[in-house]
Protein backbone atom coordinates (compact mmCIF):
# COMPACT_ATOMS: atom_id res chain seq x y z
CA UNK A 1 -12.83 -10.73 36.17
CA UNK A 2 -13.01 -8.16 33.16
CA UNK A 3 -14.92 -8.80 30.18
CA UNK A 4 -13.25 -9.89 26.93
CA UNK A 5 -13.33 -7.39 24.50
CA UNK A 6 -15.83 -8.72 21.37
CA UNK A 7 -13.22 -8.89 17.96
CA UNK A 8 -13.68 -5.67 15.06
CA UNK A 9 -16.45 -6.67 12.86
CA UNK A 10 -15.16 -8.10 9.32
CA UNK A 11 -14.98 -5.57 6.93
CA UNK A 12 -15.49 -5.48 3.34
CA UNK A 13 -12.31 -5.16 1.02
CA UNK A 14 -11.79 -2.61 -0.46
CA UNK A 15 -12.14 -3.42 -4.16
CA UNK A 16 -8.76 -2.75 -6.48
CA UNK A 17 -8.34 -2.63 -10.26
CA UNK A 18 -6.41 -5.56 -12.16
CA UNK A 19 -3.56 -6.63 -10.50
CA UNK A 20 -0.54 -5.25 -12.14
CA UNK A 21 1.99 -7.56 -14.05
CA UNK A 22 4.72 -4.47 -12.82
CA UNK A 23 5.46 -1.21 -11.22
CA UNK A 24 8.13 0.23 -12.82
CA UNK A 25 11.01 -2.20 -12.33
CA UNK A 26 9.48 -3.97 -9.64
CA UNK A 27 7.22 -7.71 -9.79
CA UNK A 28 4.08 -7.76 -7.16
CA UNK A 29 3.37 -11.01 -5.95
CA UNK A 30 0.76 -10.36 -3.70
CA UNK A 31 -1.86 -7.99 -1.99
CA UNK A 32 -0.69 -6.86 1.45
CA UNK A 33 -3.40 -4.42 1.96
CA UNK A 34 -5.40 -1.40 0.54
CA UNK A 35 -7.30 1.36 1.44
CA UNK A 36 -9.07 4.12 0.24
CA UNK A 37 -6.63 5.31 -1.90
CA UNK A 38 -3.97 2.62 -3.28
CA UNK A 39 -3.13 -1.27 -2.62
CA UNK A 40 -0.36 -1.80 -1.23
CA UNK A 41 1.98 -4.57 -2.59
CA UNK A 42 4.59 -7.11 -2.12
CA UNK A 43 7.41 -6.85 -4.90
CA UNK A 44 10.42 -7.86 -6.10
CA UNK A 45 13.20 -5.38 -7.70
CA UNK A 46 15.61 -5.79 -10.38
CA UNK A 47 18.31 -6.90 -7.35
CA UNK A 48 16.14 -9.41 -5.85
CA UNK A 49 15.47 -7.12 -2.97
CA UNK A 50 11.63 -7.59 -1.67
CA UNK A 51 9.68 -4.28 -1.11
CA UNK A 52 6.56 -3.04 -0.35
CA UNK A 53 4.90 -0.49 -3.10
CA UNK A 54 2.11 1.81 -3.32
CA UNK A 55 0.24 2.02 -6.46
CA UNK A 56 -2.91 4.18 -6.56
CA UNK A 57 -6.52 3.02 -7.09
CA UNK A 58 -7.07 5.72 -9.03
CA UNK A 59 -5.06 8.52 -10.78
CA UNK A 60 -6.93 11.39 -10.25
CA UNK A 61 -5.37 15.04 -9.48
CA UNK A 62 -6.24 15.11 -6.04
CA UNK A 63 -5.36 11.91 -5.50
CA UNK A 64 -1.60 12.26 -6.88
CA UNK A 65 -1.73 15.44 -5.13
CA UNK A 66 -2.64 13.60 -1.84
CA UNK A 67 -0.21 11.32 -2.59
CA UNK A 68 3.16 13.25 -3.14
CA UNK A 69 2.04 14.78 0.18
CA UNK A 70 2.87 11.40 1.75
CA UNK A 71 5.99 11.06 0.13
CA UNK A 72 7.77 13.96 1.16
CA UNK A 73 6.57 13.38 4.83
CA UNK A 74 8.32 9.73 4.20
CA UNK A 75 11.01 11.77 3.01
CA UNK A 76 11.30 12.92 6.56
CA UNK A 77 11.67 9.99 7.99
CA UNK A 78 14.56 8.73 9.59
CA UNK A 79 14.63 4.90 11.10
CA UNK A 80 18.04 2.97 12.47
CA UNK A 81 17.03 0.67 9.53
């Protein structure tokens, strides 16, 4: 018989400035998650089309700088999808 593994302790959310009203041309309608760096949200474009968007936590150099690092590796990305 093996031992159930015990579930992750609950951790603390991260805490995020004001929610925004919009980024760029897109709504946010909810949280999904966050991290050290940005929250990540739920949005609607201009077409109606439901993404997810990054919006920083903070604007500082090295964090824009950590940032556009991540988006050219999604750059490299390629998915069926």
């Amino acid at each position: 018989m093996s031992t159930p593994i015990p579930p992750a302790p609950a951790r603390k959310p991260k805490r995020l400035g004001p929610f925004p009203d919009a980024i760029g041309p897109y709504v946010p309608s909810r949280l999904l998650g966050s991290g050290g760096m940005a929250g990540v949200y739920l949005c609607t474009g201009p077409d109606g089309e439901e993404v997810a968007v990054k919006w920083l936590n903070r604007a500082t150099p090295r964090l824009r700088q950590r940032f556009a690092r991540e988006a050219r590796a999604m750059l490299r990305v390629s998915h069926p999808d």
